[in-house]
N, C-alpha and C. Protein backbone atom coordinates (compact mmCIF):
# COMPACT_ATOMS: atom_id res chain seq x y z
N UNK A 1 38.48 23.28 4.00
CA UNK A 1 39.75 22.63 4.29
C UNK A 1 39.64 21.15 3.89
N UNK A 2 40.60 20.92 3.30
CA UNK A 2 40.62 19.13 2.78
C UNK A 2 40.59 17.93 4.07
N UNK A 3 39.76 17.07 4.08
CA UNK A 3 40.49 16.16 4.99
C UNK A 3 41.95 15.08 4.97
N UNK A 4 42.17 15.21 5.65
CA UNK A 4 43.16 14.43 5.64
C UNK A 4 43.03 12.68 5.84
N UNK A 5 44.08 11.64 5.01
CA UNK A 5 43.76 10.37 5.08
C UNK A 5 44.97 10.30 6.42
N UNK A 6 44.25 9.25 7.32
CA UNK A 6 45.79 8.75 8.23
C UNK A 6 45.16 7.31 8.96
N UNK A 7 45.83 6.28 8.07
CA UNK A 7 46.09 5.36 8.86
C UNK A 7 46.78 5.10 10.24
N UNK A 8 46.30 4.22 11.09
CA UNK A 8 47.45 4.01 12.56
C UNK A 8 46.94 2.49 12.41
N UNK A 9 47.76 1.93 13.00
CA UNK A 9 48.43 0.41 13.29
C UNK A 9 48.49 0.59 14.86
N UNK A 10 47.87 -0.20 15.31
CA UNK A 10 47.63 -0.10 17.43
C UNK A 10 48.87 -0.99 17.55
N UNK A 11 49.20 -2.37 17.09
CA UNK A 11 50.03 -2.94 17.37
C UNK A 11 51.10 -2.63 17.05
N UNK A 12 51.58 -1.99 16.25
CA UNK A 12 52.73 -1.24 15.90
C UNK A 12 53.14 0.20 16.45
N UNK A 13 51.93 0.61 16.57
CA UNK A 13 51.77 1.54 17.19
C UNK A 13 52.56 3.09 16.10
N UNK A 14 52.16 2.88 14.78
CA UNK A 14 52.44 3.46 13.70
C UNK A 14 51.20 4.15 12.87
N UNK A 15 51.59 5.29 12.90
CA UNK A 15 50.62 6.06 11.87
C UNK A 15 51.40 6.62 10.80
N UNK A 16 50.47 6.78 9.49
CA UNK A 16 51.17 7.59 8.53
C UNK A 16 49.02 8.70 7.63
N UNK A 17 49.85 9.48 7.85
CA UNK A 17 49.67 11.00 7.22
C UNK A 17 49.45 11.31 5.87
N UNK A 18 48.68 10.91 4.90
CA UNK A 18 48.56 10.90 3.64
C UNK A 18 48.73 12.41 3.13
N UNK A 19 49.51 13.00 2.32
CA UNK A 19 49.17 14.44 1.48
C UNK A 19 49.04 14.71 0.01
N UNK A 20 48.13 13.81 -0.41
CA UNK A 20 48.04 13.23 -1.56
C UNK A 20 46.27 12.85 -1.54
N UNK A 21 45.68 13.23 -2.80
CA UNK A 21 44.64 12.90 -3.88
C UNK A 21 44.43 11.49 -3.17
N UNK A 22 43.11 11.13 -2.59
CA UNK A 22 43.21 9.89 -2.55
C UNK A 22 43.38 8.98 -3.55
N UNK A 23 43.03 9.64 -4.73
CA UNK A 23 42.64 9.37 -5.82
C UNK A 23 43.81 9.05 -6.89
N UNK A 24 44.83 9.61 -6.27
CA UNK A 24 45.99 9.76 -7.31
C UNK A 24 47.19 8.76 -6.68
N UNK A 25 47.79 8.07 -7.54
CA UNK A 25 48.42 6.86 -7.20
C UNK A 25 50.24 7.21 -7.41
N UNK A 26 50.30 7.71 -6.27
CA UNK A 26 51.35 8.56 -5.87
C UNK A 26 52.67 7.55 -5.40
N UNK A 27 53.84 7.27 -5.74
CA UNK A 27 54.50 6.54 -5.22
C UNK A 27 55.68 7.78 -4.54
N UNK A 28 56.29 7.34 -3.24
CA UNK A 28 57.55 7.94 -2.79
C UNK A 28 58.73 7.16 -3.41
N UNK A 29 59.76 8.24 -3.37
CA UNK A 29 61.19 7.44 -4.52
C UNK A 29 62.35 8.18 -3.28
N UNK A 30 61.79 9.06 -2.42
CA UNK A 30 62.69 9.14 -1.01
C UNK A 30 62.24 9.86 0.30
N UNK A 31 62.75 9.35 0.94
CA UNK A 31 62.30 9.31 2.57
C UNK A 31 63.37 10.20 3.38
N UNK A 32 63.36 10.78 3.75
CA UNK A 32 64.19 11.31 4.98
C UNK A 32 63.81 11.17 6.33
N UNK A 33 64.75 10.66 7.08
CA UNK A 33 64.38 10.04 8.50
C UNK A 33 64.65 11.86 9.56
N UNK A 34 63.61 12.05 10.47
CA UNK A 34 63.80 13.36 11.16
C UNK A 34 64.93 12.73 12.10
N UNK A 35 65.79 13.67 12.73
CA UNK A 35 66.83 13.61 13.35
C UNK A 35 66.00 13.35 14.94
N UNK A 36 65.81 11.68 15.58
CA UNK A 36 64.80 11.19 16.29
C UNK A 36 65.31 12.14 17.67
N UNK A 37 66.41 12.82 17.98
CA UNK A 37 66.80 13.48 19.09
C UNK A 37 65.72 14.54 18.66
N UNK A 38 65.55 15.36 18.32
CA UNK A 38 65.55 16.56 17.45
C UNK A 38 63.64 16.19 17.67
N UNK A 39 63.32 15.22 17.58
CA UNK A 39 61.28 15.12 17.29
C UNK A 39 60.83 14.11 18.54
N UNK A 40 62.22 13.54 19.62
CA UNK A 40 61.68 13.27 20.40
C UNK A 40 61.31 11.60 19.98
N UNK A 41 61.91 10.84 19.10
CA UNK A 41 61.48 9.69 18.48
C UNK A 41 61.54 9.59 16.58
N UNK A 42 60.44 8.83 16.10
CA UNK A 42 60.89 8.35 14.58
C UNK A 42 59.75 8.86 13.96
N UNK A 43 60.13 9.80 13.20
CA UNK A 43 59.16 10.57 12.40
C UNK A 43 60.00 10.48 10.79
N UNK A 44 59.69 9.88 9.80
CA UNK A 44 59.72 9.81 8.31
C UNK A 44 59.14 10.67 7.55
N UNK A 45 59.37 11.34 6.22
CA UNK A 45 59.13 12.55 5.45
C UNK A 45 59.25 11.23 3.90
N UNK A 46 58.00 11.42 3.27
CA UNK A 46 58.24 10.57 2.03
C UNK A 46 57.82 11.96 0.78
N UNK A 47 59.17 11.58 -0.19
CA UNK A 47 58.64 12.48 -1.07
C UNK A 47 58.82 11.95 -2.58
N UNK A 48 57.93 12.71 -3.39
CA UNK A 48 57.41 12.08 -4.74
C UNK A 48 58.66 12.33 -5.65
N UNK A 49 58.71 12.15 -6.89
CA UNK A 49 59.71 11.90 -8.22
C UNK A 49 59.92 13.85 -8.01
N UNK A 50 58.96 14.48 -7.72
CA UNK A 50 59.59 15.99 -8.14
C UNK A 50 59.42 16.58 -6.52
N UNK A 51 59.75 16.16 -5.83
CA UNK A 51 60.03 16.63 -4.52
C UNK A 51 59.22 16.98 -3.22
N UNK A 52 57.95 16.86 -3.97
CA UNK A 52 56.94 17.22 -3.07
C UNK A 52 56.65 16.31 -1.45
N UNK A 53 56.24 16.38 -0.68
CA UNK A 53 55.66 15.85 0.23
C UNK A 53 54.56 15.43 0.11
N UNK A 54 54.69 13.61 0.27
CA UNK A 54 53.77 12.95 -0.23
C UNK A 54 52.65 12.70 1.02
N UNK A 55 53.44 12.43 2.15
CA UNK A 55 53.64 11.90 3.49
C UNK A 55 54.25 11.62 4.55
N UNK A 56 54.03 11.39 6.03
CA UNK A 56 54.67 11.41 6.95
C UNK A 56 54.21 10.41 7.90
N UNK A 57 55.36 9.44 8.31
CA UNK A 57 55.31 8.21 9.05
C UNK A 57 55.74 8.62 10.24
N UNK A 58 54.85 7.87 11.39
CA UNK A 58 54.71 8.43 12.87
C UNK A 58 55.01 7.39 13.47
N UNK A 59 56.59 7.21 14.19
CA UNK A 59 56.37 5.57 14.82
C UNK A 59 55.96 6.15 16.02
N UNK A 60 55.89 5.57 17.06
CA UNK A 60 54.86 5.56 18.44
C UNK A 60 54.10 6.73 18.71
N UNK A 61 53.31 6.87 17.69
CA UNK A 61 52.24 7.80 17.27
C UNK A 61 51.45 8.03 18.43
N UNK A 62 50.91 6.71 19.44
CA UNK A 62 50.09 7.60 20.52
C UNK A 62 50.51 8.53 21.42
N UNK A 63 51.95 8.46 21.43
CA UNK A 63 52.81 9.23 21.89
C UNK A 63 53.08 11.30 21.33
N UNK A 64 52.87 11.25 20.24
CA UNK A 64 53.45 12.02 19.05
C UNK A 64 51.65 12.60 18.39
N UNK A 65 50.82 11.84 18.15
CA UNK A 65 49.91 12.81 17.55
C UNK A 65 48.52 12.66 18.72
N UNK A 66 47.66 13.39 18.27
CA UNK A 66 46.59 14.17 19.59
C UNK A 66 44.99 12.58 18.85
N UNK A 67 44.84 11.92 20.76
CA UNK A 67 44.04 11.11 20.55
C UNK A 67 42.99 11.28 19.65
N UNK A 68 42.18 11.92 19.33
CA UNK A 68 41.17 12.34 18.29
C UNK A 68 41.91 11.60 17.05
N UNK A 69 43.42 11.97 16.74
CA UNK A 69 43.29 12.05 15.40
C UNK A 69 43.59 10.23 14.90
N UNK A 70 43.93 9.85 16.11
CA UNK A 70 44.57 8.19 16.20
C UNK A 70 42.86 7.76 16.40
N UNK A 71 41.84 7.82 16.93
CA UNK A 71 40.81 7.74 17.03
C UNK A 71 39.79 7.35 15.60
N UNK A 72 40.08 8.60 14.91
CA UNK A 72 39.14 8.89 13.74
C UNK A 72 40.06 7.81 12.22
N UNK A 73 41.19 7.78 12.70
CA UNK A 73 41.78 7.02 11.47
C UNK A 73 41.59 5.47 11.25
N UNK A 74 42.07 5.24 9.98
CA UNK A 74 41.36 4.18 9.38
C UNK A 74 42.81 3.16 10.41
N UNK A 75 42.28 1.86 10.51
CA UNK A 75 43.11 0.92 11.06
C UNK A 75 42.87 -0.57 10.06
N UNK A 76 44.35 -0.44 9.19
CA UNK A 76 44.31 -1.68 8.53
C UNK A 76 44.31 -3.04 9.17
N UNK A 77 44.71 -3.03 10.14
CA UNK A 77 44.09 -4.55 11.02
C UNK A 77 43.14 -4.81 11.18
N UNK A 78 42.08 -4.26 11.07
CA UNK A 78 40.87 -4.34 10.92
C UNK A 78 39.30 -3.68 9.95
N UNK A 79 40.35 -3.21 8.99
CA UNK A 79 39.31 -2.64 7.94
C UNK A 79 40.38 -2.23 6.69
N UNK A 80 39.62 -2.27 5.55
CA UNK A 80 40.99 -2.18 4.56
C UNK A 80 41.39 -0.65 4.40
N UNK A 81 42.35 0.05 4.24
CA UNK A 81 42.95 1.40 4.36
C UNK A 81 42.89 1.62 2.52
């Protein structure tokens, strides 16, 4: 199974979900915001020039994803992502 990249931000209290090649220099060209009633808060969907799912932005992530995974991720405030 691949690992997954996921930055979190403590002070923001924001994570995002990489689904993408670390390797491959992937830009998003659109975002769809989840319907925040509907996920309970602000969850973002970024997708590439041909539709794919690039990634997914987690606002008050300690809330929304399981401590381990906010734990193990890289934190650009203090190390480069």
């Amino acid at each position: 199974m691949a690992e997954l990249r996921v930055t979190y931000d403590e002070a923001a209290d924001a994570a995002y979900v990489y689904l993408t090649d670390p390797q491959d220099r992937v830009t998003s060209v659109r975002m769809h915001a989840c319907d925040p009633v509907d996920v309970d808060g602000m969850i973002n969907l970024d997708f590439d020039e041909q539709g794919r799912l690039i990634g997914i932005e987690v606002l008050a992530a300690g809330s929304k994803l399981p401590e381990y995974l906010l734990r193990s991720a890289q934190h650009p405030d203090t190390e480069s992502a």
